[in-house]
N, C-alpha and C. Protein backbone atom coordinates (compact mmCIF):
# COMPACT_ATOMS: atom_id res chain seq x y z
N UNK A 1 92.34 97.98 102.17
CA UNK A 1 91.02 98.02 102.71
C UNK A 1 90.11 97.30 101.72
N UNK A 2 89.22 96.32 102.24
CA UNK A 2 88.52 95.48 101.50
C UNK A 2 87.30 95.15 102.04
N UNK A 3 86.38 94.88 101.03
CA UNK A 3 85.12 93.88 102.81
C UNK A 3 85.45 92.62 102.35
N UNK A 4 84.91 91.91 103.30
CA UNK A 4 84.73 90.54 102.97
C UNK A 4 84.33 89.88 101.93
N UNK A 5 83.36 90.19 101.24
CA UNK A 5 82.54 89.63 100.02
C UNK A 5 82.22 91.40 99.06
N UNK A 6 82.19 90.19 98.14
CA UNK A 6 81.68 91.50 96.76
C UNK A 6 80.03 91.13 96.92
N UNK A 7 79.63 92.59 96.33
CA UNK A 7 78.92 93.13 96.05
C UNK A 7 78.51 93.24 94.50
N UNK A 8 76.95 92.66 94.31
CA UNK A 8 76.46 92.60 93.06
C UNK A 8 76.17 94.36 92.73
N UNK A 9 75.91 94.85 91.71
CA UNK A 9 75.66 96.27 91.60
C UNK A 9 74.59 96.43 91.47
N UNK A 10 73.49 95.99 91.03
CA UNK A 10 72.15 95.86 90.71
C UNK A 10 71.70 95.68 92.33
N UNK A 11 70.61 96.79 92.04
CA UNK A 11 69.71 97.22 93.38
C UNK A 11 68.60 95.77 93.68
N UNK A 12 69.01 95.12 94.89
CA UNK A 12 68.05 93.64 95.06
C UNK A 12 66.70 94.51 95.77
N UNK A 13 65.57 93.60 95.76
CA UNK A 13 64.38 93.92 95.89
C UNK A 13 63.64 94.77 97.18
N UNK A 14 64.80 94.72 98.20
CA UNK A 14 64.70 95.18 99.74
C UNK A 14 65.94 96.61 99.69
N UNK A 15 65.69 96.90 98.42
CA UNK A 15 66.51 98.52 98.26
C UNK A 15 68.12 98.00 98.68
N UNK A 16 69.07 96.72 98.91
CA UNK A 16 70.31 96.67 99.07
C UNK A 16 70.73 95.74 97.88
N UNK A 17 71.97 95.52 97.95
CA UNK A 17 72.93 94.53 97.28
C UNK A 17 72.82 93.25 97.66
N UNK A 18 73.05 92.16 96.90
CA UNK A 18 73.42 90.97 97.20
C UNK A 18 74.96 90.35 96.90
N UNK A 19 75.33 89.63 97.43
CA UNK A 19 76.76 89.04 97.24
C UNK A 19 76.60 89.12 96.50
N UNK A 20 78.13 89.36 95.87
CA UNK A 20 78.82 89.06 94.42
C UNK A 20 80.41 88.61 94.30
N UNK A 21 80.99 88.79 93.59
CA UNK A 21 82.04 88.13 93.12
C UNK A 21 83.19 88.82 92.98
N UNK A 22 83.34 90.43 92.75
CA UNK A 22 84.28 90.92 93.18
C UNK A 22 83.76 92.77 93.69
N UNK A 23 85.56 93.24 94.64
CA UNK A 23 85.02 93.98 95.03
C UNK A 23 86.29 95.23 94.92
N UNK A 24 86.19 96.42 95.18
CA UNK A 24 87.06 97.30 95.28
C UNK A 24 87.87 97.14 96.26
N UNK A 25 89.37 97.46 95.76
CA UNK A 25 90.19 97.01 97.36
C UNK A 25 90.74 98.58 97.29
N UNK A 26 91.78 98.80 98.61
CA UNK A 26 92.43 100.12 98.12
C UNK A 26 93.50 99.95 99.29
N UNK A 27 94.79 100.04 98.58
CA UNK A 27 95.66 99.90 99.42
C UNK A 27 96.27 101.58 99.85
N UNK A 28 96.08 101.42 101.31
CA UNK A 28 96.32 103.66 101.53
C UNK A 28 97.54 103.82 102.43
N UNK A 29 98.77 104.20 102.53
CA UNK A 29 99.68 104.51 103.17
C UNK A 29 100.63 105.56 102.88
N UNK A 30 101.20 105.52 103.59
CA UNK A 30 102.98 106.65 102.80
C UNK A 30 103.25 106.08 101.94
N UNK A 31 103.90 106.37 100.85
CA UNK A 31 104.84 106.04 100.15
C UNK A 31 104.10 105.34 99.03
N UNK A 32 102.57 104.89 98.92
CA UNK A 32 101.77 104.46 97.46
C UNK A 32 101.53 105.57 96.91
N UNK A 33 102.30 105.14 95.59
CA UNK A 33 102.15 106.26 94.47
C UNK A 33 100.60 105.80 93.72
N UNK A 34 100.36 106.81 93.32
CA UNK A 34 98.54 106.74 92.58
C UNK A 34 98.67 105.62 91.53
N UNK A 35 97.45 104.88 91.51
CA UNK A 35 98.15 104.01 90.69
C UNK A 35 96.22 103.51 90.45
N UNK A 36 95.89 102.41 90.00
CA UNK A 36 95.05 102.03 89.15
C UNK A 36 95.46 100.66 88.66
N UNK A 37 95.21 99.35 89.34
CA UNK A 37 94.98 98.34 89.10
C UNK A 37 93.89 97.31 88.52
N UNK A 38 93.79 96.75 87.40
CA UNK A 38 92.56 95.71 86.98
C UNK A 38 91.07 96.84 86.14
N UNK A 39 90.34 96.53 86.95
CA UNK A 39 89.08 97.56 86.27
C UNK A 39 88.34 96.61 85.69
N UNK A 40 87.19 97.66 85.88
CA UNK A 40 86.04 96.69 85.24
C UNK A 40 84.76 98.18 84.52
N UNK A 41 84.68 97.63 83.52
CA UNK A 41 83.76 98.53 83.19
C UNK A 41 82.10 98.39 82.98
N UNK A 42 81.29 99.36 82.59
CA UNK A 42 79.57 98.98 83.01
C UNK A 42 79.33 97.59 82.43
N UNK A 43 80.11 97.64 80.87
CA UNK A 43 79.70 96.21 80.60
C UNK A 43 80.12 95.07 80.76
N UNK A 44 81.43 95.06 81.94
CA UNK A 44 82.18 93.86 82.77
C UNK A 44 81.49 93.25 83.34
N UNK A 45 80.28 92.46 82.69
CA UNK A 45 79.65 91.85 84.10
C UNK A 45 79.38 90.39 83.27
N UNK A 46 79.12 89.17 84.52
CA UNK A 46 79.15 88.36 84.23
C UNK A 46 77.68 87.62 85.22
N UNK A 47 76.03 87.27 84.43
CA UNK A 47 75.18 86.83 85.20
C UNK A 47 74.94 87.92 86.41
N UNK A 48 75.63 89.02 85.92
CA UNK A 48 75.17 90.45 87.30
C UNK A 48 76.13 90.71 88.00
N UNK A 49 77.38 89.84 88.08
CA UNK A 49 78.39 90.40 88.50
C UNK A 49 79.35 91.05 87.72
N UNK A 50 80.34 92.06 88.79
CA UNK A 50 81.10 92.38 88.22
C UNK A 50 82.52 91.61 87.76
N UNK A 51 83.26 91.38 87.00
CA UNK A 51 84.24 90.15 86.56
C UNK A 51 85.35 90.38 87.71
N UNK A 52 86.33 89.67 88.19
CA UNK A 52 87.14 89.97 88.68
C UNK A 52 88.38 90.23 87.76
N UNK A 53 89.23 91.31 87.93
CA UNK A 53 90.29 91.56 87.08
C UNK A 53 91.76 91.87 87.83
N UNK A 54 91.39 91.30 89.35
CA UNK A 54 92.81 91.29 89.91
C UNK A 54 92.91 90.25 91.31
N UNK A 55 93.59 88.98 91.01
CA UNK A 55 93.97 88.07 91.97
C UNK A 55 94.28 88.65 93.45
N UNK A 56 93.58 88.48 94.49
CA UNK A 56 93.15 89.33 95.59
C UNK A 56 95.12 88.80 96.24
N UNK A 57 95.53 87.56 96.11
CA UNK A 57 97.09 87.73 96.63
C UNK A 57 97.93 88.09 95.68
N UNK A 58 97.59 88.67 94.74
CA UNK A 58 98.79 89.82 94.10
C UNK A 58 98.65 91.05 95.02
N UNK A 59 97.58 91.41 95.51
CA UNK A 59 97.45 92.39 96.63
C UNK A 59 98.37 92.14 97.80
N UNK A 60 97.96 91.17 98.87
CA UNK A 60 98.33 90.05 99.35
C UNK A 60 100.22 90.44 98.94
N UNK A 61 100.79 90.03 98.24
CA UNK A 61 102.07 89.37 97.94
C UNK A 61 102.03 91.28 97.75
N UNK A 62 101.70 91.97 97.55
CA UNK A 62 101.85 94.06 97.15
C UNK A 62 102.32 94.21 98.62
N UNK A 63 101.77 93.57 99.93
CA UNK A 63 101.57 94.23 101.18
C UNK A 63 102.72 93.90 101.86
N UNK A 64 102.90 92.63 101.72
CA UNK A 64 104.10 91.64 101.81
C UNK A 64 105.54 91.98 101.49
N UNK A 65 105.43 92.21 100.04
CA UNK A 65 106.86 92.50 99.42
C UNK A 65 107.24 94.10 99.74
N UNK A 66 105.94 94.63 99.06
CA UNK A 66 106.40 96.22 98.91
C UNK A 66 106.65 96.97 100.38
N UNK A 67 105.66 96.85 101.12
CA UNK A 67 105.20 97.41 102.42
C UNK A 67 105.55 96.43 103.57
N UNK A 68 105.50 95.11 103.98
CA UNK A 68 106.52 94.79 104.65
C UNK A 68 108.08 94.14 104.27
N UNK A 69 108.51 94.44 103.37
CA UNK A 69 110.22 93.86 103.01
C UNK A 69 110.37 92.23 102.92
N UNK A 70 109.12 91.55 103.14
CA UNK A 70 109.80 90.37 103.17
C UNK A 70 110.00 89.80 101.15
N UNK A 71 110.76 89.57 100.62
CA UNK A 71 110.92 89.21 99.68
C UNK A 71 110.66 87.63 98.80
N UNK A 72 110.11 86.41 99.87
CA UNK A 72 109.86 85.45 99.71
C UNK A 72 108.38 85.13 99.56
N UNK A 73 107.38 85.97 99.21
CA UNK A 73 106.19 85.85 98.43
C UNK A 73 105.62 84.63 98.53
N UNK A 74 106.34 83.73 97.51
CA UNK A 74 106.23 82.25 97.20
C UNK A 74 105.87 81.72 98.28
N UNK A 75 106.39 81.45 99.24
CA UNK A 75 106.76 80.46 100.36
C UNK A 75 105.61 81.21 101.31
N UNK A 76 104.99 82.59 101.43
CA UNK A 76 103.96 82.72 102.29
C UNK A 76 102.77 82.45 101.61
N UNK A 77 102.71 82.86 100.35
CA UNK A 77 101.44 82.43 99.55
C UNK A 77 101.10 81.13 98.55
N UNK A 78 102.26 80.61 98.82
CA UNK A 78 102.25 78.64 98.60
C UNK A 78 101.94 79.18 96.71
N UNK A 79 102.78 80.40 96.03
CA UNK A 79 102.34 80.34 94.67
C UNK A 79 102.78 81.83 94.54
N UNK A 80 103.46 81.22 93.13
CA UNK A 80 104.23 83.09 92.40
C UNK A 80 102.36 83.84 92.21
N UNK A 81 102.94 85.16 92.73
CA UNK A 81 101.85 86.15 92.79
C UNK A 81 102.26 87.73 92.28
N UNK A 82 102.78 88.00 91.46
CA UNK A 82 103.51 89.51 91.33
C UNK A 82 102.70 90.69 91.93
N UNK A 83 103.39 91.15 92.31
CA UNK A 83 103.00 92.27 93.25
C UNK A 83 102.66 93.73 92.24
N UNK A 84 102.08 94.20 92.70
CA UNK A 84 101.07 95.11 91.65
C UNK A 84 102.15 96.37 91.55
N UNK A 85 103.48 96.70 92.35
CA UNK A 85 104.45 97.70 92.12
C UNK A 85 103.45 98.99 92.27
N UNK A 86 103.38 99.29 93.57
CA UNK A 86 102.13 100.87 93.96
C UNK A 86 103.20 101.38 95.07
N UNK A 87 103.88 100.54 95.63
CA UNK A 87 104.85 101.75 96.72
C UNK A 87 105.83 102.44 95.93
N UNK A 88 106.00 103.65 96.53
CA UNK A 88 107.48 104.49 95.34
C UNK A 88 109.04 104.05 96.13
């Protein structure tokens, strides 16, 4: 689960957010063990964003390998992507 665009954290002038650069993902099913990928902390920011600390198709290539079986990664995501290892 993801949105489309990140979210700056700093409150913009009309009480909401403005785009930003990265965002919380969360992958939820049977069989994902608890787990904790990338992170960013208060002072991770870069010009107001928060930094990105995890390549959105290592997710991508997680959903792929772990959760649907296909084992050829490479060849759907045109590039080695290691999979973040969250299914048990």
């Amino acid at each position: 689960m993801f949105t489309e665009c990140g979210r700056r954290v700093e409150e913009n002038g009309s009480l909401g957010t403005d785009h930003g650069t990265a965002t919380p993902m969360f992958i939820i099913s049977e069989g994902v063990r608890a787990a904790f990928a990338g992170g960013t902390r208060a002072t991770d920011f870069d010009d107001g964003n928060m930094r990105m600390t995890t390549d959105v198709r290592r997710v991508y290539a997680t959903a792929i390998k772990e959760w649907l079986g296909d084992a050829d990664t490479d060849a759907i995501l045109k590039g080695r992507f290691a999979p973040l290892g969250v299914f048990a």
